[in-house]
Protein backbone atom coordinates (compact mmCIF):
# COMPACT_ATOMS: atom_id res chain seq x y z
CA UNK A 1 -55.75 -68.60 132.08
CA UNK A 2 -54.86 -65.37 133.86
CA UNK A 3 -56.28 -65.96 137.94
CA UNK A 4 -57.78 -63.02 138.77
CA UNK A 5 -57.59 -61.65 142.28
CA UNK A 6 -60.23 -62.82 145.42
CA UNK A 7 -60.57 -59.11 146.29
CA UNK A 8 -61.59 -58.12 142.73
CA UNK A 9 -64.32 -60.55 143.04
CA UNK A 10 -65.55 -59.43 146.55
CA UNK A 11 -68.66 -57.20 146.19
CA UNK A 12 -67.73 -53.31 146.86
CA UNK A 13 -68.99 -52.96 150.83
CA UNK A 14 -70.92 -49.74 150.84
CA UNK A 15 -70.72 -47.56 154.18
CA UNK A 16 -74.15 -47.55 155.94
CA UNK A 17 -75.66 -44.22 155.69
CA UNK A 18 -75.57 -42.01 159.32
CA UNK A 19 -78.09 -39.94 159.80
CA UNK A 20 -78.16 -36.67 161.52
CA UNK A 21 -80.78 -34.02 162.88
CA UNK A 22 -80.10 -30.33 163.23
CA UNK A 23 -82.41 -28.88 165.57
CA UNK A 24 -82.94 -25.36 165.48
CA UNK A 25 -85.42 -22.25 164.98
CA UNK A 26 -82.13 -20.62 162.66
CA UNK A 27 -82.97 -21.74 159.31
CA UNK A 28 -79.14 -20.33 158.42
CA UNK A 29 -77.69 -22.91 161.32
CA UNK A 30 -79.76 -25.74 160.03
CA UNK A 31 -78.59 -25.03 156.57
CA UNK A 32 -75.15 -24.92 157.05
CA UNK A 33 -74.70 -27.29 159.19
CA UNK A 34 -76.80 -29.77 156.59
CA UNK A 35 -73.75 -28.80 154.17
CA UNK A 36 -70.70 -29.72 156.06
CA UNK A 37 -72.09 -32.90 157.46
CA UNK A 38 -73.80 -33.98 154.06
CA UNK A 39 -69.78 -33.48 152.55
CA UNK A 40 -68.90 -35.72 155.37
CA UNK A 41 -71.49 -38.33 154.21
CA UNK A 42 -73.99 -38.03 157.00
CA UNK A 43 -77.45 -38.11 155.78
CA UNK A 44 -79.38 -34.63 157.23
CA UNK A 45 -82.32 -34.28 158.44
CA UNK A 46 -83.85 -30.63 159.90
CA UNK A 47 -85.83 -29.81 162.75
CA UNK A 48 -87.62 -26.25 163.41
CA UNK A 49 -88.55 -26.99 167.29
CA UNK A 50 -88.03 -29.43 170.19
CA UNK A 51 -91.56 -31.43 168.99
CA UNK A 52 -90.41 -31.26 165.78
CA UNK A 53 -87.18 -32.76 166.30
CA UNK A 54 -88.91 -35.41 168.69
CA UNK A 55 -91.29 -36.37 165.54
CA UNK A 56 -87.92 -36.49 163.61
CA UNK A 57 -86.24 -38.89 166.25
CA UNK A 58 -89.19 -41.39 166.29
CA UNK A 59 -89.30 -41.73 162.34
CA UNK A 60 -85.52 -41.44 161.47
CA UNK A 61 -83.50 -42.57 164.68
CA UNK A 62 -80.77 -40.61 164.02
CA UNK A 63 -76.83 -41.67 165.27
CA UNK A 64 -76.61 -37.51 166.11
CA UNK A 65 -78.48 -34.50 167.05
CA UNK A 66 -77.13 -31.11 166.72
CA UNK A 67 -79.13 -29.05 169.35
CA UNK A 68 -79.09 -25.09 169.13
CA UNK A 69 -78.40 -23.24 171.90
CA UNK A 70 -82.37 -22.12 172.13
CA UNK A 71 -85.76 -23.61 171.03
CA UNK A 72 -88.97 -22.30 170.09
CA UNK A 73 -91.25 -24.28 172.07
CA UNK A 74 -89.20 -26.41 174.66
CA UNK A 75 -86.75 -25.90 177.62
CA UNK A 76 -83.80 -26.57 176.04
CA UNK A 77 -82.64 -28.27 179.70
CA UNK A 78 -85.93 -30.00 179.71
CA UNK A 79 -85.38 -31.23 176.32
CA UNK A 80 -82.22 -32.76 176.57
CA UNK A 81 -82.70 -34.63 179.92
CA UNK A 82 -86.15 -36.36 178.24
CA UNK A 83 -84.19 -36.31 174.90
CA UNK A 84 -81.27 -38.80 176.17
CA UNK A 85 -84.13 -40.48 178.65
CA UNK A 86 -86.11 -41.34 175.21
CA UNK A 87 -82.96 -42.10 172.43
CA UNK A 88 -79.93 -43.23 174.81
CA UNK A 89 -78.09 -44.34 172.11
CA UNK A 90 -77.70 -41.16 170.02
CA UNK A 91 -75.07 -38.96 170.22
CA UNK A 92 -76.23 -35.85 171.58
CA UNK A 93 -74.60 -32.50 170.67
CA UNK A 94 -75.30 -28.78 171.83
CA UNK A 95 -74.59 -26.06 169.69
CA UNK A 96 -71.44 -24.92 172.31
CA UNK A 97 -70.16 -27.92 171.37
CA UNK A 98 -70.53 -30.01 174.76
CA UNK A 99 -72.00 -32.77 175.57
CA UNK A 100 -73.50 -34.75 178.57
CA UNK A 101 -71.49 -37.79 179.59
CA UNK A 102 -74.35 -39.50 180.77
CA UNK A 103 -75.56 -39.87 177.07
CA UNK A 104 -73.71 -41.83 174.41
CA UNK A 105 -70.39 -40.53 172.61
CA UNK A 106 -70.97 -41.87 169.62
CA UNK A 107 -67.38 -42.74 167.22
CA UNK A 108 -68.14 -39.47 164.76
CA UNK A 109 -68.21 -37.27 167.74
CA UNK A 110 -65.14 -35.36 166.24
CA UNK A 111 -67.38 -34.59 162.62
CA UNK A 112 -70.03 -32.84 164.70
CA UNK A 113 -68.01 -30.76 166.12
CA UNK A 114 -65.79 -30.51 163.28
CA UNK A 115 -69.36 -28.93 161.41
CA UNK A 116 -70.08 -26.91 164.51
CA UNK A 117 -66.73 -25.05 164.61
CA UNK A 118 -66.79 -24.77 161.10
CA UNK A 119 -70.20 -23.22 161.24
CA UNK A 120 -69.16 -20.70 163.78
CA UNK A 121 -65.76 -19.82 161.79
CA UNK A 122 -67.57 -18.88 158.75
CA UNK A 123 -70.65 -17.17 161.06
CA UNK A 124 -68.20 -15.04 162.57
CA UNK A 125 -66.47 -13.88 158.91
CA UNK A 126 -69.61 -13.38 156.96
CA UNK A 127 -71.54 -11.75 160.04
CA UNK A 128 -68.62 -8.87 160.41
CA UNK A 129 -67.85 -8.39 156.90
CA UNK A 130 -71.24 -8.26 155.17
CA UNK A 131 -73.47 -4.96 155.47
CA UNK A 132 -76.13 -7.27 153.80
CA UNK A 133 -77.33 -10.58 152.08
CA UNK A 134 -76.77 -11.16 148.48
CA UNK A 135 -79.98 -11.97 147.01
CA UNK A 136 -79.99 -14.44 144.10
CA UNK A 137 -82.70 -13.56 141.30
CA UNK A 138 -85.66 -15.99 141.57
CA UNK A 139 -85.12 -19.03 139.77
CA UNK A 140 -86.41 -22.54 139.63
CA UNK A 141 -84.28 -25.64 141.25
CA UNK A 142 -84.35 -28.70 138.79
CA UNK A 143 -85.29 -30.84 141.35
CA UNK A 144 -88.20 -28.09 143.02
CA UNK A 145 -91.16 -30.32 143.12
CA UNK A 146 -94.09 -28.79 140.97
CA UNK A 147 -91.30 -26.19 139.47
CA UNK A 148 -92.06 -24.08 142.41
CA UNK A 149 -90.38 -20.77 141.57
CA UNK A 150 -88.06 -20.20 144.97
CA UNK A 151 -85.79 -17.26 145.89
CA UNK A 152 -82.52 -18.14 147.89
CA UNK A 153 -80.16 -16.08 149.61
CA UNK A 154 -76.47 -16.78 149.18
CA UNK A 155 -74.71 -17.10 153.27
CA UNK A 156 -71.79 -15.67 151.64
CA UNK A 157 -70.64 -12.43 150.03
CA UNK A 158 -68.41 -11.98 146.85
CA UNK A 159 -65.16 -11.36 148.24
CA UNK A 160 -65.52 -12.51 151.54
CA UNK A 161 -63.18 -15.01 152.91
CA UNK A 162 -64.21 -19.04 151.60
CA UNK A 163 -65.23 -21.30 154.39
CA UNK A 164 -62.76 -21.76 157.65
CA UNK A 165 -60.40 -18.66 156.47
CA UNK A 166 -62.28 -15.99 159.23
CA UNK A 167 -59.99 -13.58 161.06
CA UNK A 168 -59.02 -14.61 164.20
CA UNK A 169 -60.05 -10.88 165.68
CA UNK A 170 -63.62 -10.81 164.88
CA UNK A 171 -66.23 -11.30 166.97
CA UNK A 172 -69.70 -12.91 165.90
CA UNK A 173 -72.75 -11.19 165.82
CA UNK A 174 -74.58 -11.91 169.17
CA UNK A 175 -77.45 -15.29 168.26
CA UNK A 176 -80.58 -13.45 168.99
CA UNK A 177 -79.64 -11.40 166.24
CA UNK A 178 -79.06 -13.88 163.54
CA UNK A 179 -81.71 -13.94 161.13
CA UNK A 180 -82.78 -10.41 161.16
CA UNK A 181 -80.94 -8.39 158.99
CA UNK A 182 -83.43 -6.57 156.70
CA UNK A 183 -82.84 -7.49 153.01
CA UNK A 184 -82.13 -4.79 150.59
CA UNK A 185 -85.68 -2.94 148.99
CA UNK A 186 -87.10 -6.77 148.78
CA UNK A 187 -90.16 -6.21 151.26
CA UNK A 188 -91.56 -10.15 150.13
CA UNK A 189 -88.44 -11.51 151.26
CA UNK A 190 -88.52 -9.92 154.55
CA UNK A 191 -91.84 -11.28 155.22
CA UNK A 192 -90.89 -15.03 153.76
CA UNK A 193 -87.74 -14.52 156.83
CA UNK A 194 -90.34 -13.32 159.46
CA UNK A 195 -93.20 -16.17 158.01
CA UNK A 196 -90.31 -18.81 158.82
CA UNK A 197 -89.80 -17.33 162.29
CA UNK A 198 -93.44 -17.05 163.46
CA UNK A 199 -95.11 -20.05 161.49
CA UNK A 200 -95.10 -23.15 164.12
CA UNK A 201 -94.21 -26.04 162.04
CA UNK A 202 -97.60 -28.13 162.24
CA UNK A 203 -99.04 -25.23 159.87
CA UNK A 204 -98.08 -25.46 156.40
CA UNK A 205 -98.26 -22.48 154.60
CA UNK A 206 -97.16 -18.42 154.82
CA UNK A 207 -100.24 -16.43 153.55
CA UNK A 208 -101.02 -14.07 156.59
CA UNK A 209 -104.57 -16.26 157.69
CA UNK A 210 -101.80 -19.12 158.39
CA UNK A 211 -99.68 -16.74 160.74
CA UNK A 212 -102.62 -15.15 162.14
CA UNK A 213 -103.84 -18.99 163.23
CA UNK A 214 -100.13 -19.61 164.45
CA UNK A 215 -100.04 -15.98 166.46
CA UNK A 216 -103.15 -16.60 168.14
CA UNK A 217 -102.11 -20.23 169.23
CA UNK A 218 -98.71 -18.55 170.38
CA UNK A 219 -100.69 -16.05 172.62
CA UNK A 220 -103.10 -18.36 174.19
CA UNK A 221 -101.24 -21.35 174.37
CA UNK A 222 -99.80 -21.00 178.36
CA UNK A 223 -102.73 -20.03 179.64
CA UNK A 224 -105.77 -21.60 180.71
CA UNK A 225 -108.58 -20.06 178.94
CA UNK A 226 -110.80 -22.34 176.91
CA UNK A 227 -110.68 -22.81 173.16
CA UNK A 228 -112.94 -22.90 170.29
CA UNK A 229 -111.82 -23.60 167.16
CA UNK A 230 -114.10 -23.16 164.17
CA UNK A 231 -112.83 -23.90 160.65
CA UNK A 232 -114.68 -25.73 157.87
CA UNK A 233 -113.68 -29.90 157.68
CA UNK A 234 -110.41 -30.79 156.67
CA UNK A 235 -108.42 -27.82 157.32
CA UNK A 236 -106.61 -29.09 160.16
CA UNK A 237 -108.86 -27.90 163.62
CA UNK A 238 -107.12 -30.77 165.53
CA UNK A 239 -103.41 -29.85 164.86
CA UNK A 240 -104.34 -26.27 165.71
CA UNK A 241 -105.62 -28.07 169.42
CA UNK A 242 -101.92 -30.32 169.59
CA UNK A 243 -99.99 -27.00 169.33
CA UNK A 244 -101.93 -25.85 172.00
CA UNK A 245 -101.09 -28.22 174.14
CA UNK A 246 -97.40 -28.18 172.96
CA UNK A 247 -96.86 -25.12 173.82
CA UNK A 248 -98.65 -25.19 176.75
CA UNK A 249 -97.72 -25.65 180.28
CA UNK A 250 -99.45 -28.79 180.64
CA UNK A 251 -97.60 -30.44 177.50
CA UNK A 252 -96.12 -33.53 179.74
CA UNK A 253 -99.33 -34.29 180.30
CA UNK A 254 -101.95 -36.10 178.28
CA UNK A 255 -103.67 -34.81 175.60
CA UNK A 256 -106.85 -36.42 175.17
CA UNK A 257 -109.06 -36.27 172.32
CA UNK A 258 -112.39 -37.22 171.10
CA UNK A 259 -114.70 -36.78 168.36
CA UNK A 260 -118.34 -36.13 169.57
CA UNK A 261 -119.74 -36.96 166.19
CA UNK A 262 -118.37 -40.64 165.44
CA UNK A 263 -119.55 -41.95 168.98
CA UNK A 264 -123.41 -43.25 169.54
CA UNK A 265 -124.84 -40.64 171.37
CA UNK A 266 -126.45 -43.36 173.97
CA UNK A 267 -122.76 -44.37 174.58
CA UNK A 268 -121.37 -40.51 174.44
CA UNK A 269 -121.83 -39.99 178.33
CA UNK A 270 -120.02 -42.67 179.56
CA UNK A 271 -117.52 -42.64 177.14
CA UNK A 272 -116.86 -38.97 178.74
CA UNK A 273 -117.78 -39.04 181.89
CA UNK A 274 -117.17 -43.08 182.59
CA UNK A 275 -119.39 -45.37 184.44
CA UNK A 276 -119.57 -47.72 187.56
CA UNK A 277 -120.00 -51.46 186.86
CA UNK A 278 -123.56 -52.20 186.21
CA UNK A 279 -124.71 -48.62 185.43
CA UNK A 280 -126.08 -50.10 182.12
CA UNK A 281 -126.44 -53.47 180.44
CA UNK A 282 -122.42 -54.25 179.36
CA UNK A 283 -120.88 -52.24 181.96
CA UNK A 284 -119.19 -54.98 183.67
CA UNK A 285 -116.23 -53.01 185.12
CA UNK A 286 -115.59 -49.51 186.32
CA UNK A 287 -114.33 -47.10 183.41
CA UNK A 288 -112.43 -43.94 183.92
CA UNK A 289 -113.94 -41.51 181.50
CA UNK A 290 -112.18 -39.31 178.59
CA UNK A 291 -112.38 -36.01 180.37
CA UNK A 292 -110.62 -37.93 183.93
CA UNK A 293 -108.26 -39.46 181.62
CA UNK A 294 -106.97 -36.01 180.98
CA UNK A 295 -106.34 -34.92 184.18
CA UNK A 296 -103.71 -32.26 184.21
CA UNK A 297 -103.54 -31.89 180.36
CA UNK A 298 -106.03 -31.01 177.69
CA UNK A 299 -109.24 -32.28 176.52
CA UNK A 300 -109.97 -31.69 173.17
CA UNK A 301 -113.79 -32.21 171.76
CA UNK A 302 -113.70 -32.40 168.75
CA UNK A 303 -117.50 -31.39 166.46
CA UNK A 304 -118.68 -29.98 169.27
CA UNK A 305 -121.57 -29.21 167.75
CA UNK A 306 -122.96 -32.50 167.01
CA UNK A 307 -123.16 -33.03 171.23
CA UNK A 308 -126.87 -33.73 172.11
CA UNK A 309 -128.30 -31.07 174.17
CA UNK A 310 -129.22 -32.89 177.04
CA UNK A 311 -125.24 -33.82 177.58
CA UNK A 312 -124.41 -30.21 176.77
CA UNK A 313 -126.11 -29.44 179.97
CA UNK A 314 -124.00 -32.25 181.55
CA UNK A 315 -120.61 -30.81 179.88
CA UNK A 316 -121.67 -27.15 181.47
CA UNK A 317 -121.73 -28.37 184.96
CA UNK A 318 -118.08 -29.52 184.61
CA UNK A 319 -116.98 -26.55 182.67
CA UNK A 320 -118.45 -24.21 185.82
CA UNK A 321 -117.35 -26.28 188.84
CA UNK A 322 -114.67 -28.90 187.58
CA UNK A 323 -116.14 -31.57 189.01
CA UNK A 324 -117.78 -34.88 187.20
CA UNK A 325 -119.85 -37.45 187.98
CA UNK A 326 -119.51 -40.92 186.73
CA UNK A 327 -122.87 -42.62 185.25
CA UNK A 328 -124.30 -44.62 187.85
CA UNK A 329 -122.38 -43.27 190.70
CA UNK A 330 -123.17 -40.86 193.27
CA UNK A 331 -119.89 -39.67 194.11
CA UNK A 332 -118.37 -35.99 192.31
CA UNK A 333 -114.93 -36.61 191.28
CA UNK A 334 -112.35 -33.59 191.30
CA UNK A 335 -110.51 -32.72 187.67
CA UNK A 336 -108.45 -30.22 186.20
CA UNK A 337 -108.32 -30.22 182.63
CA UNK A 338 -107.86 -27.46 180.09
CA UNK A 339 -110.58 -27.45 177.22
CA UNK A 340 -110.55 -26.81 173.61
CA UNK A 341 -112.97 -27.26 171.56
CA UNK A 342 -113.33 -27.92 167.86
CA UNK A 343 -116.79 -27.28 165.51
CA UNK A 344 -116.98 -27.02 161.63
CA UNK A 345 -121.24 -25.61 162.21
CA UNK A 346 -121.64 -22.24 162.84
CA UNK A 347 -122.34 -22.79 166.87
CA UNK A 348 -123.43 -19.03 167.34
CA UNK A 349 -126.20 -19.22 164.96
CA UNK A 350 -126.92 -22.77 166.54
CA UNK A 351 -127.33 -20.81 169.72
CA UNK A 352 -130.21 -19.08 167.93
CA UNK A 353 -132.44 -21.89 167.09
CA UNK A 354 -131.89 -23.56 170.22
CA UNK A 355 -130.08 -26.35 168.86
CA UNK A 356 -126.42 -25.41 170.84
CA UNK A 357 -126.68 -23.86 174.31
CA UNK A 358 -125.50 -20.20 174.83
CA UNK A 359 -124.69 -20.84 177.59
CA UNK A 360 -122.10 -23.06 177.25
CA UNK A 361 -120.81 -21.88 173.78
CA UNK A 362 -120.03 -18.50 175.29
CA UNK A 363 -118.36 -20.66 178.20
CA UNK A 364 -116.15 -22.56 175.22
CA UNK A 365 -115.99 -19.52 173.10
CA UNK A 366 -113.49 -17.69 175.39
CA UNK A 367 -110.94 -17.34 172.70
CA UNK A 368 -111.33 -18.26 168.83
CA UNK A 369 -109.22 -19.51 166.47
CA UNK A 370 -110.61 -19.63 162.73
CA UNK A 371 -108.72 -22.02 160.60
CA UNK A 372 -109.22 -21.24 157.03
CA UNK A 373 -110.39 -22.85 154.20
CA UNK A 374 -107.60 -23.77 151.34
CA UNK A 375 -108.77 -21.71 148.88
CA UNK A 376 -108.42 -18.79 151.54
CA UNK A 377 -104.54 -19.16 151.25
CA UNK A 378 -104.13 -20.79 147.80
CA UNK A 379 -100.89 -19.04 147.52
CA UNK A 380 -99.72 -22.02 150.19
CA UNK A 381 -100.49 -24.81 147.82
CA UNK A 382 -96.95 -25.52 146.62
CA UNK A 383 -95.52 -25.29 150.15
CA UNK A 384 -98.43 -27.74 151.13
CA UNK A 385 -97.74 -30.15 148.41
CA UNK A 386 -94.38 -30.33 148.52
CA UNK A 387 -95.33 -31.06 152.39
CA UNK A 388 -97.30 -34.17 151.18
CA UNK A 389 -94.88 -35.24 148.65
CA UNK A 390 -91.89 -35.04 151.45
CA UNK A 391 -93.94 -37.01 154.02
CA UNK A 392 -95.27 -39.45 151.23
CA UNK A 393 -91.24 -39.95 149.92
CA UNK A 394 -90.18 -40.72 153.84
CA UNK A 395 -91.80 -44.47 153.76
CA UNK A 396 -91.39 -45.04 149.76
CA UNK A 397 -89.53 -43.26 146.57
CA UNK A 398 -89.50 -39.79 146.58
CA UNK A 399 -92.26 -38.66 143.86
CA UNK A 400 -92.26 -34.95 142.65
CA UNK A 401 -94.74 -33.38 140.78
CA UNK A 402 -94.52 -31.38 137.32
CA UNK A 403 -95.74 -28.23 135.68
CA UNK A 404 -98.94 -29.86 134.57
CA UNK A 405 -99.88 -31.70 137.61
CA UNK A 406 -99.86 -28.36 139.81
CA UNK A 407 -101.88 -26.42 137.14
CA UNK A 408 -104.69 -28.81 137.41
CA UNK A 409 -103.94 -28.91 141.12
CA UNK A 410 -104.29 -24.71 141.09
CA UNK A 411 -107.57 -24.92 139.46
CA UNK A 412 -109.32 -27.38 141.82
CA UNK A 413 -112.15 -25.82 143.90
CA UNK A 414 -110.52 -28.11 146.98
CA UNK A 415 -114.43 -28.34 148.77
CA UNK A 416 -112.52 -30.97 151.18
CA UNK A 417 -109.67 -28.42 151.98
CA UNK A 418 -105.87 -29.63 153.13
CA UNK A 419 -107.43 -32.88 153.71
CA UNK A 420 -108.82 -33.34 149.93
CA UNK A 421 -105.30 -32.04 148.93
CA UNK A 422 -102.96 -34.82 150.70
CA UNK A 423 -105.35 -37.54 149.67
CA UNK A 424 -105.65 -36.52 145.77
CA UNK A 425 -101.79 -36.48 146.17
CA UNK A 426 -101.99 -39.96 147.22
CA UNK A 427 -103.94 -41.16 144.92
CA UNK A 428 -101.93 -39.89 142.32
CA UNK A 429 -98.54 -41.34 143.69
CA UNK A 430 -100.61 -44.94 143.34
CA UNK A 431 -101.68 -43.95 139.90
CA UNK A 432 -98.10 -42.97 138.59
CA UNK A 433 -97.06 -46.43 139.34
CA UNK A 434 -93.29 -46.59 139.19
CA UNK A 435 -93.13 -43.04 137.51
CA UNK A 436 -90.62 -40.52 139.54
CA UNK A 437 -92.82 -37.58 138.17
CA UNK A 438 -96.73 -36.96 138.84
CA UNK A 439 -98.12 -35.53 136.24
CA UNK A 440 -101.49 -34.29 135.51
CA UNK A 441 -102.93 -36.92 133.75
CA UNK A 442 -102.44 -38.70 137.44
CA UNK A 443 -104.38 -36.42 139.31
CA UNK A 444 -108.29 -37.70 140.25
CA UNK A 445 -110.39 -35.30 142.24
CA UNK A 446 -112.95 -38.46 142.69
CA UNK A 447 -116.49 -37.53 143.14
CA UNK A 448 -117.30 -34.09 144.50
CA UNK A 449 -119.70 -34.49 147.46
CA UNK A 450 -121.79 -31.23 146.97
């Protein structure tokens, strides 16, 4: 009997997976970058913006980040000091190539820089050879969930040099410029660049409501003007109010949110304004309330409209002097908080009837931000559900969804908005069992609520 070698009988040891995040507003750095390292086995994962890559960190814990030399939203200084503070053991890596020496070198140091000069050797050939992208005809990627149709644009030229061969005489075009070349006669594709550019990345979706929601967050976001936000339910009022404070100057400290409607209104006062013990039967201890718990950050109300009108009246005296006064105490207590303010009701007609005070609406109402309803950018729906399908795939199999599926999903009246839309797509992935594919015979709209 032929013996047949130990080693042939030992299992095959596969290398553990490393994962890597590219952070960086350059959709053409992210890409690239994703290329090289995936050849080099690292598993890629992209980041638009310093909160975005923080939200990557805390799911994926990456072995590596890839920084770019700028962010969107973030000091990139800032950034990296709370970024090695938070994750100490991942290698951290700027787009210059350096590195702090107070964070971990991790043993693959010399593939991220490998991709980074790699990057910046083909960057430099295509930038100073090409007078202009090569666009690809439209077409549809076999693995595009839904089929969406997407156009891509080739990074490289016919005849241009292949990766790594770029002169050594040329000199790159300067950063802020990357991106911004205008395509040739292909006005859509200019605007799907600029969409990607302006669209923060809690807002799924392109069609020019979205952008107008993410320009007027951009504009109002560092200052200290209230608020409102008015949008019908589901269509995402309180991520509109987190960018806000993201972006604002009081993002380190707390953001503090609550929902005026889901909270008794005989318990709404204190639960705002806090209470000294014995106020009220069950108030055994002090409480510091949800506006003082903010102090220094933002406040968000959310349904502002449902707030009984004799707190409104409560709510106006802090908006005008900034001062509070705990239930049962006779003291005024100093705090600075920014305010936004969320409502799905139609407060200025409330302020009609008597049932919303003008006063104090046209003290929240300072600056408006309308989110829309889904069926006001419908166009968005396959960049929204391949949103849903991406997050879904992050804690279980990744599901995609056919032809068939996104027809019946296109005809939906979607009364419940982006909200309606991730948890039909839910409910489908459960239906589908162990099927790869949704298809439409999985998707339930429930009962409508009329």
């Amino acid at each position: 009997m032929q013996t047949v070698p130990v080693s042939v009988l030992q299992p095959v040891q596969r290398a553990r997976v490393r994962t890597a995040l590219v952070a960086s507003a350059d959709r053409n750095f992210r890409q690239r970058l994703a290329e090289t390292l995936t050849g080099l086995r690292w598993l890629v994962r992209e980041a638009e913006s310093g909160a975005h890559a923080w939200k990557e960190a805390e799911i994926a814990a990456p072995e590596a980040i890839i920084v770019d030399s700028w962010l969107p939203d973030l000091d990139l200084a800032e950034f990296l000091t709370d970024f090695r503070g938070r994750f100490p053991q991942t290698d951290l890596v700027t787009a210059s190539g350096s590195a702090s020496d107070e964070g971990v070198r991790g043993p693959y140091r010399q593939e991220l820089l490998y991709a980074l000069r790699r990057f910046q050797d083909t960057d430099t050939a295509v930038w100073n050879t090409a007078a202009e992208f090569h666009r690809t005809p439209t077409n549809t990627m076999p693995d595009n969930p839904a089929g969406i149709s997407v156009v891509t644009h080739s990074p490289m030229i016919p005849g241009l040099p292949a990766l790594g061969n770029a002169s050594a005489g040329s000199v790159p075009l300067p950063k802020g410029l990357m991106g911004v070349v205008p395509m040739r006669s292909d006005s859509s594709a200019a605007r799907g660049m600029d969409a990607a550019q302006t669209r923060l990345p809690e807002l799924i979706g392109n069609a020019a409501c979205m952008l107008e929601v993410s320009r007027r967050i951009r504009l109002v976001a560092q200052r200290m003007t209230p608020v409102l936000i008015e949008g019908p339910t589901g269509t995402g009022k309180e991520l509109v109010a987190e960018a806000l404070h993201r972006l604002s100057l009081r993002a380190r400290k707390p953001f503090v949110a609550i929902n005026c409607a889901a909270i008794p209104e005989a318990l709404l006062e204190a639960e705002l304004f806090g209470h000294t013990r014995g106020a009220f039967t069950g108030a055994v201890q002090n409480r510091v309330g949800r506006i003082e718990s903010a102090d220094g950050g933002t406040l968000f109300l959310d349904e502002i409209g449902e707030m009984p009108l004799a707190l409104q009246s409560k709510l106006l005296r802090f908006v005008e002097s900034g001062e509070l006064q705990r239930v049962g105490d006779n003291e005024t207590v100093k705090v600075d908080v920014r305010i936004v303010a969320a409502t799905h009701r139609p407060l200025v007609d409330h302020t009609q009837t008597g049932v919303f005070r003008a006063d104090l609406y046209y003290r929240l109402a300072v600056f408006l931000i309308r989110t829309p309803a889904l069926m006001d950018h419908i166009e968005d729906l396959p960049l929204l559900v391949n949103h849903f399908m991406q997050q879904m795939g992050q804690d279980e199999p990744l599901k995609r969804v056919d032809a068939g599926a996104m027809g019946k999903l296109s005809c939906h009246a979607w009364p419940g908005n982006v909200r309606e839309l991730e948890h039909v797509l839910e409910r489908a992935a459960i239906l589908a069992g162990d099927e790869p594919v949704l298809q439409a015979r999985d998707i339930d709209f429930g009962l409508t609520i009329n």
